[in-house]
N, C-alpha and C. Protein backbone atom coordinates (compact mmCIF):
# COMPACT_ATOMS: atom_id res chain seq x y z
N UNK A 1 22.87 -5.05 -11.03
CA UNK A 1 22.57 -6.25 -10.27
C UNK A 1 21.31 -6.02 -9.43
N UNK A 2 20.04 -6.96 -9.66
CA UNK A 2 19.38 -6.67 -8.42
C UNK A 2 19.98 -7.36 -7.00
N UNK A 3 18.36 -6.81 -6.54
CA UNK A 3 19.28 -7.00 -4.80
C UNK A 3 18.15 -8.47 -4.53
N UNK A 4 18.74 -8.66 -3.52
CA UNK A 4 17.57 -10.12 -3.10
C UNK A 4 16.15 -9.54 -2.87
N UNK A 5 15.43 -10.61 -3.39
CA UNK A 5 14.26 -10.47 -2.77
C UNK A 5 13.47 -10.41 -2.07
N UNK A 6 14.55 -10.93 -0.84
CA UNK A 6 14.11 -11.31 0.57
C UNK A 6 14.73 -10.00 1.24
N UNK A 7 14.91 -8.83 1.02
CA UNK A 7 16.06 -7.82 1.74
C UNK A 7 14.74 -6.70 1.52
N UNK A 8 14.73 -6.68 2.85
CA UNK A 8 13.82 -5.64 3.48
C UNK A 8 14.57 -4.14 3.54
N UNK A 9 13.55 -2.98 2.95
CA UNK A 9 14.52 -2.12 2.71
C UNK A 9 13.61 -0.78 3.22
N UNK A 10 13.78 0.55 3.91
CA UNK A 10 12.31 1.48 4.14
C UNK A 10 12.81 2.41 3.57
N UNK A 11 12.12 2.77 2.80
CA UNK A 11 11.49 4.44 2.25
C UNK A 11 11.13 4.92 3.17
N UNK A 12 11.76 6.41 3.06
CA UNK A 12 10.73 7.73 3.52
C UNK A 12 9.26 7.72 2.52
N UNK A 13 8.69 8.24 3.71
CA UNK A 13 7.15 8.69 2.93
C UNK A 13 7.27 10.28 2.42
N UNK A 14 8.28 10.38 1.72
CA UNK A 14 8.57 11.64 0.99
C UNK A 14 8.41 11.59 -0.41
N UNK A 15 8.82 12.40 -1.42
CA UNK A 15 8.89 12.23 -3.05
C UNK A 15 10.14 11.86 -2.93
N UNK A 16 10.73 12.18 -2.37
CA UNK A 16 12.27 11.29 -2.78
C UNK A 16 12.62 9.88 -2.61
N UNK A 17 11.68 10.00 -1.42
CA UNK A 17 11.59 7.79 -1.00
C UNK A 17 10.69 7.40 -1.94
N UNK A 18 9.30 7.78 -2.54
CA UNK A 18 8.82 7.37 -3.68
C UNK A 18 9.63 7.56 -4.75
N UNK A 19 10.30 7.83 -5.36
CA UNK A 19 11.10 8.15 -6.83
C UNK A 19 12.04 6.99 -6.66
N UNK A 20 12.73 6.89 -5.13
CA UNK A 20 13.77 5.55 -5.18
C UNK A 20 13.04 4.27 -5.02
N UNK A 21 12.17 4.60 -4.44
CA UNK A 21 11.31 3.19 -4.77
C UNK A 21 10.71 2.91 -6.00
N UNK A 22 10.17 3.74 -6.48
CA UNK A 22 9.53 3.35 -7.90
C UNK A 22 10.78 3.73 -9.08
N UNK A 23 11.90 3.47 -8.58
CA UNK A 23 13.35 3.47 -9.65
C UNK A 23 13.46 1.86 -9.00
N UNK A 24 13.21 0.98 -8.16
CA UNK A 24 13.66 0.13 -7.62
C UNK A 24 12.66 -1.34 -8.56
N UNK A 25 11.31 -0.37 -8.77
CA UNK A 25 10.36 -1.48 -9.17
C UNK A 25 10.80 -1.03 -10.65
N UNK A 26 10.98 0.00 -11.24
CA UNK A 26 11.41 -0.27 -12.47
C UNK A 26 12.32 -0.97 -13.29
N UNK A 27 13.49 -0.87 -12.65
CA UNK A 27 14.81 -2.16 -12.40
C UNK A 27 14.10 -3.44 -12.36
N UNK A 28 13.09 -3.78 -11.68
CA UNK A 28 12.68 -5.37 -11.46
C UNK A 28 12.19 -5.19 -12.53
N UNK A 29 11.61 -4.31 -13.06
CA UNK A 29 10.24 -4.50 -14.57
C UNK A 29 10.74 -4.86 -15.71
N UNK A 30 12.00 -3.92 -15.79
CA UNK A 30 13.00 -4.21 -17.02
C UNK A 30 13.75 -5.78 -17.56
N UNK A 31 13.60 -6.07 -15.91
CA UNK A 31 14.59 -7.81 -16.19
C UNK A 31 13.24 -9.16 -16.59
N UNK A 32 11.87 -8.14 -16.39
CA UNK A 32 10.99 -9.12 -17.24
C UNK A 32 10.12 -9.52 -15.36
N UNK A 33 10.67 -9.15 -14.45
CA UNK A 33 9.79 -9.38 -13.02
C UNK A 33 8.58 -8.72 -13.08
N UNK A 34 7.51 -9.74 -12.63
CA UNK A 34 6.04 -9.20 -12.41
C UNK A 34 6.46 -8.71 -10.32
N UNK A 35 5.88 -6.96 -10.96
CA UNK A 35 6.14 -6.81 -8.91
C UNK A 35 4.81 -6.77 -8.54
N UNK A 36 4.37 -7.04 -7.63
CA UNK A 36 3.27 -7.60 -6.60
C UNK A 36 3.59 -6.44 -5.45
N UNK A 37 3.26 -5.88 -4.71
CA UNK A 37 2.78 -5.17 -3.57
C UNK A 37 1.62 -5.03 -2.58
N UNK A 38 2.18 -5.23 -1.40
CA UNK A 38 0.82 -5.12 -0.41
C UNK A 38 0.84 -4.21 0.67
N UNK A 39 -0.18 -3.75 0.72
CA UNK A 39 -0.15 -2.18 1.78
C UNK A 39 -1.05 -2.03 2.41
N UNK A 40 -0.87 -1.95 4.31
CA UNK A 40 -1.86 -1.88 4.61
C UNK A 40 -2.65 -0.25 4.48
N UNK A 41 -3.77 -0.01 4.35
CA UNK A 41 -4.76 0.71 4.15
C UNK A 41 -4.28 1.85 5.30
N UNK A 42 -4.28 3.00 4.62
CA UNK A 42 -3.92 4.44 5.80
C UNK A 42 -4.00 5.49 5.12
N UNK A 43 -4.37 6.99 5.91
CA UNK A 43 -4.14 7.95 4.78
C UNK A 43 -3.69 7.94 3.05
N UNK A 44 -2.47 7.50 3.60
CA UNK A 44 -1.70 8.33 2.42
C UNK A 44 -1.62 6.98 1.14
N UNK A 45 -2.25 6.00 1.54
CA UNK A 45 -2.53 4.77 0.71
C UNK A 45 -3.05 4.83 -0.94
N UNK A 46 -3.90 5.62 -1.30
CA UNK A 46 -4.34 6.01 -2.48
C UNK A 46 -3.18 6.06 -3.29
N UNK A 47 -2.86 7.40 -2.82
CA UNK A 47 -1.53 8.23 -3.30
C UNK A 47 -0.48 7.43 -3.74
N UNK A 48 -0.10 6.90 -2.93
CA UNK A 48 1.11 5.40 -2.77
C UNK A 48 0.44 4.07 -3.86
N UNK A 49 -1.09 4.25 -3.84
CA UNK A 49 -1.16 2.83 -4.65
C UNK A 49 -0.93 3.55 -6.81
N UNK A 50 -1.50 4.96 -6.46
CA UNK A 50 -1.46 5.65 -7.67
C UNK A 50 0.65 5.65 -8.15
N UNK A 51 1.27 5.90 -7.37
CA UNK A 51 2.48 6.16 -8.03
C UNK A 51 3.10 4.94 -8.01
N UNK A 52 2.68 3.88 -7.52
CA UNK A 52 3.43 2.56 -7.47
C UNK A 52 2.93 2.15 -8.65
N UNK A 53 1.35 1.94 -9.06
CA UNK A 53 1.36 1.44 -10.40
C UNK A 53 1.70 2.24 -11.71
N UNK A 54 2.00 3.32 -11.44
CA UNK A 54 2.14 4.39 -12.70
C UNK A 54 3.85 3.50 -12.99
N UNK A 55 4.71 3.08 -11.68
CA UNK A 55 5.53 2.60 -11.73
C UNK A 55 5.95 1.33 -12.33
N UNK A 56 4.53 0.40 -12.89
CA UNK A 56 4.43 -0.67 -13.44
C UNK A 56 4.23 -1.83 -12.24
N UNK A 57 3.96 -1.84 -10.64
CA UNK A 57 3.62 -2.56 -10.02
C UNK A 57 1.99 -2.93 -9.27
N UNK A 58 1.74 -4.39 -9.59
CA UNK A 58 0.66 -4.28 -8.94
C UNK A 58 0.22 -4.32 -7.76
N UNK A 59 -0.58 -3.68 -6.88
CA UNK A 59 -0.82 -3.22 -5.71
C UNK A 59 -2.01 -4.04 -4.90
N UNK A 60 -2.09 -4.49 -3.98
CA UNK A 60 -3.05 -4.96 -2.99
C UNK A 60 -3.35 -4.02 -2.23
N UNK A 61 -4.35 -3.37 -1.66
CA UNK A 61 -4.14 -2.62 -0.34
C UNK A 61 -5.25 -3.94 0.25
N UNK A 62 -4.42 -3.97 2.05
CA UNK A 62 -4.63 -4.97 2.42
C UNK A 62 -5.49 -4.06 3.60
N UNK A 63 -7.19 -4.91 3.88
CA UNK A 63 -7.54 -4.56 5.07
C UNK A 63 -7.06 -5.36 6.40
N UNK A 64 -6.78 -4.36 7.26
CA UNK A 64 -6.09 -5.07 8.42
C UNK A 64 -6.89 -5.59 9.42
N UNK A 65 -8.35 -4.95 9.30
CA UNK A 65 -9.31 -5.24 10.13
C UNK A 65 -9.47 -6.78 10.16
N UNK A 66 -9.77 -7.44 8.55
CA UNK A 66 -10.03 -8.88 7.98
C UNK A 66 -8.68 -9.43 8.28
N UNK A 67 -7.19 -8.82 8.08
CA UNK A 67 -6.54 -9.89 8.25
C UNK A 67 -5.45 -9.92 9.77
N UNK A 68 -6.33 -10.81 10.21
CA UNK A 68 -5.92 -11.53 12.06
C UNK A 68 -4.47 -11.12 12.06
N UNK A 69 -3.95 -11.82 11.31
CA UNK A 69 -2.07 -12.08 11.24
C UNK A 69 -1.87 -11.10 11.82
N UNK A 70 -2.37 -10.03 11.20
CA UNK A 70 -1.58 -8.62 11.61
C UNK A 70 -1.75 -7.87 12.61
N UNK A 71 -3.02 -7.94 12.82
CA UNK A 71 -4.13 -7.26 13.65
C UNK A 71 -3.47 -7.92 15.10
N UNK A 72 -3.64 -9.52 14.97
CA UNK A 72 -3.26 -9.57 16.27
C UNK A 72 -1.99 -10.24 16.71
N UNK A 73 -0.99 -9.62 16.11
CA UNK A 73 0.34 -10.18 15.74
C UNK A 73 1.30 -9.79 17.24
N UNK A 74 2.35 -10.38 17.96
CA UNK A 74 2.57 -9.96 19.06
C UNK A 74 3.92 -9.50 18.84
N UNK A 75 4.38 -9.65 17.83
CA UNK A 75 5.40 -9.01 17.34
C UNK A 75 5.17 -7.77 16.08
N UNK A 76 4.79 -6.91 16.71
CA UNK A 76 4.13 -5.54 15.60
C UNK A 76 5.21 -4.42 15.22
N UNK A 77 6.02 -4.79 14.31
CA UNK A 77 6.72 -4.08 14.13
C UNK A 77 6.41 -3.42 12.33
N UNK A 78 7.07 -2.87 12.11
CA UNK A 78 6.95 -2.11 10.27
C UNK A 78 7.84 -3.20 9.31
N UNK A 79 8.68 -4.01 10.01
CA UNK A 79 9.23 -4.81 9.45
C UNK A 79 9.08 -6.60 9.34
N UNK A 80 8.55 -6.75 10.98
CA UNK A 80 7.71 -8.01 10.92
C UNK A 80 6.32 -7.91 10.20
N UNK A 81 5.40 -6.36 10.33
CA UNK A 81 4.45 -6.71 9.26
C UNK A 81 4.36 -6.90 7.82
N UNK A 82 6.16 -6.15 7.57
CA UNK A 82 6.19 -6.15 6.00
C UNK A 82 6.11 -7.77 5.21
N UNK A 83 7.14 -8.01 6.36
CA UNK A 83 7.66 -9.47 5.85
C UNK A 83 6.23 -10.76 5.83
N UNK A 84 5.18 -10.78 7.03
CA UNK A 84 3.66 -11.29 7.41
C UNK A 84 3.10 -10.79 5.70
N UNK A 85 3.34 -9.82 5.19
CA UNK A 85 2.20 -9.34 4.27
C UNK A 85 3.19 -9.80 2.91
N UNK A 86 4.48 -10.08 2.38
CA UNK A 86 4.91 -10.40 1.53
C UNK A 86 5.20 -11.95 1.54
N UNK A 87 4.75 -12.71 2.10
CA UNK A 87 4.49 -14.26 2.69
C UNK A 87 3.01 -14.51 2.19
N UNK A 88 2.24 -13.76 2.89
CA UNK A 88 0.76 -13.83 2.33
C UNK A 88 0.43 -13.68 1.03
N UNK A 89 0.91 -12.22 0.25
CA UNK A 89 0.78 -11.81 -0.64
C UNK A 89 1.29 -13.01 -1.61
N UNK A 90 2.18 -13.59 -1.56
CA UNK A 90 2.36 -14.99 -2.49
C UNK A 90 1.71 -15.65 -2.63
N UNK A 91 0.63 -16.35 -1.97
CA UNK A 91 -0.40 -16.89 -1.84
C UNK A 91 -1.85 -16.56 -1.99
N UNK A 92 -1.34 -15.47 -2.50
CA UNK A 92 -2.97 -14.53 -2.36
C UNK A 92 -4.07 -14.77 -1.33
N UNK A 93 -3.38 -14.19 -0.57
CA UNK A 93 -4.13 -14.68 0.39
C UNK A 93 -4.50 -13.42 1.86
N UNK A 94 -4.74 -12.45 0.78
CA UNK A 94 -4.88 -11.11 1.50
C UNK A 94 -6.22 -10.55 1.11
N UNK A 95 -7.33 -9.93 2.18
CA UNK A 95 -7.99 -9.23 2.25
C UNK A 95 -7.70 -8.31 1.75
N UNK A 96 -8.97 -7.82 1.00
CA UNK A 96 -8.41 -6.30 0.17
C UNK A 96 -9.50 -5.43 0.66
N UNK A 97 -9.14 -4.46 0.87
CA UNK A 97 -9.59 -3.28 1.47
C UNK A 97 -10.22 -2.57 -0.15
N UNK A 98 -11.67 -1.85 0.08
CA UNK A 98 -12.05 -1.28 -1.09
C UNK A 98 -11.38 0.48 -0.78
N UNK A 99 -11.15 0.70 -1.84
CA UNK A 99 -10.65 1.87 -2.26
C UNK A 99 -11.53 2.80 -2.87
N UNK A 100 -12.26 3.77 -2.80
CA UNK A 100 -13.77 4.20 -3.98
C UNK A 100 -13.33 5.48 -4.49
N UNK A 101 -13.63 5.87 -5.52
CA UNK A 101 -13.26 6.69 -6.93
C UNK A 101 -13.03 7.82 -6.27
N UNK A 102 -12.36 8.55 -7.12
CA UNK A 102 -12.49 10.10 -6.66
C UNK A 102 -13.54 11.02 -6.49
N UNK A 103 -14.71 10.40 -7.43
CA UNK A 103 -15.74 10.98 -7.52
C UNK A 103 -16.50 10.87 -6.42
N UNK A 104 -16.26 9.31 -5.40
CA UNK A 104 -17.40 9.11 -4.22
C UNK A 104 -16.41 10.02 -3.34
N UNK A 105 -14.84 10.25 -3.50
CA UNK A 105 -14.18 11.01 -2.50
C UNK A 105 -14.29 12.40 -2.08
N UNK A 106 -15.07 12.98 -3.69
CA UNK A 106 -15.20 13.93 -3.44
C UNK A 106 -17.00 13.99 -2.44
N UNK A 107 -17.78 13.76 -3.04
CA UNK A 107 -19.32 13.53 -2.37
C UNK A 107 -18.71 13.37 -0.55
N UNK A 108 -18.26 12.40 -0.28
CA UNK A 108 -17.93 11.93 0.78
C UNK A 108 -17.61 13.49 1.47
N UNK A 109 -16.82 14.15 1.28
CA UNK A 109 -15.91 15.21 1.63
C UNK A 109 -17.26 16.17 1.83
N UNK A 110 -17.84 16.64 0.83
CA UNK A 110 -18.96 17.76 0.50
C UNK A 110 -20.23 17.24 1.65
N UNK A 111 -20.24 16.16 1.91
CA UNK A 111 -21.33 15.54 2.78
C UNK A 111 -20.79 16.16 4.24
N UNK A 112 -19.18 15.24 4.29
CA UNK A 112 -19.14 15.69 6.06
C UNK A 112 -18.66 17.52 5.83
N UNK A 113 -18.32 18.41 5.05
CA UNK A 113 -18.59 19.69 5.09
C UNK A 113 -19.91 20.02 5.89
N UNK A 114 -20.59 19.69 4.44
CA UNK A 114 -22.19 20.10 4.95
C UNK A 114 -22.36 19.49 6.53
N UNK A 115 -22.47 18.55 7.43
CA UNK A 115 -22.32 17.98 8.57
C UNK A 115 -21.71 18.86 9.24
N UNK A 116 -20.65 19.05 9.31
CA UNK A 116 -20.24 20.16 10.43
C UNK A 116 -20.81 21.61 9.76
N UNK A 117 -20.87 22.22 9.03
CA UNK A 117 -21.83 23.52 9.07
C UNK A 117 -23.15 22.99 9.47
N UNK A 118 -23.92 22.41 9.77
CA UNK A 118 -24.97 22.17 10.13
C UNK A 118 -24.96 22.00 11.79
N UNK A 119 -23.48 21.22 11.96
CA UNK A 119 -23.91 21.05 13.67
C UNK A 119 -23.48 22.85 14.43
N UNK A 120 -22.33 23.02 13.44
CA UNK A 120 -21.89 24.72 13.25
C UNK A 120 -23.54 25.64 13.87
């Protein structure tokens, strides 16, 4: 049986909260559901957008800077923003934050190296 769609549910940011979550989107995939996801932009965001779609879901990462709702929301919780960003996300109607290759991630990295040995 799935569960509602409206039932807010949190993962750990562990491999074990990813594996039950991406066992959760696979269940929706199987009954023929297109899953949609939106995330705001943070560290560990890449990572999370890489194993969610390996999972068969598609991913938004949402910039929070562009979207007000959230940014200046007076109720800021992990659960009022989930619910703000799966309201939006229906509507497409989310800022997307750019994400850039591994290849600019790596340059990026080798640049601010070089930067601190230099101020070094």
């Amino acid at each position: 049986m799935i569960e509602s769609l409206n039932e807010i549910k949190m993962y750990p940011t562990t491999e074990a909260g990813y594996a039950e979550f991406t066992k959760r989107i696979r269940v929706y995939k199987e009954t023929g559901a297109v899953v949609k996801l939106a995330v705001e932009s943070t560290g560990n965001t890449k990572y999370f957008k890489n194993q969610m779609e390996k999972a068969g879901a598609e991913v938004k990462v949402v910039n929070t800077v562009k979207f007000k709702v959230i940014n200046e929301s007076v109720s800021k919780t992990d659960k009022h923003d989930a619910a703000t960003l799966s309201e939006f996300l229906k509507d497409y109607k989310l800022p997307e934050s750019y994400l850039c290759s591994k290849e600019t991630e790596n340059l990026r990295r080798l640049i601010k190296s070089r930067e601190r040995l230099v101020r070094a």
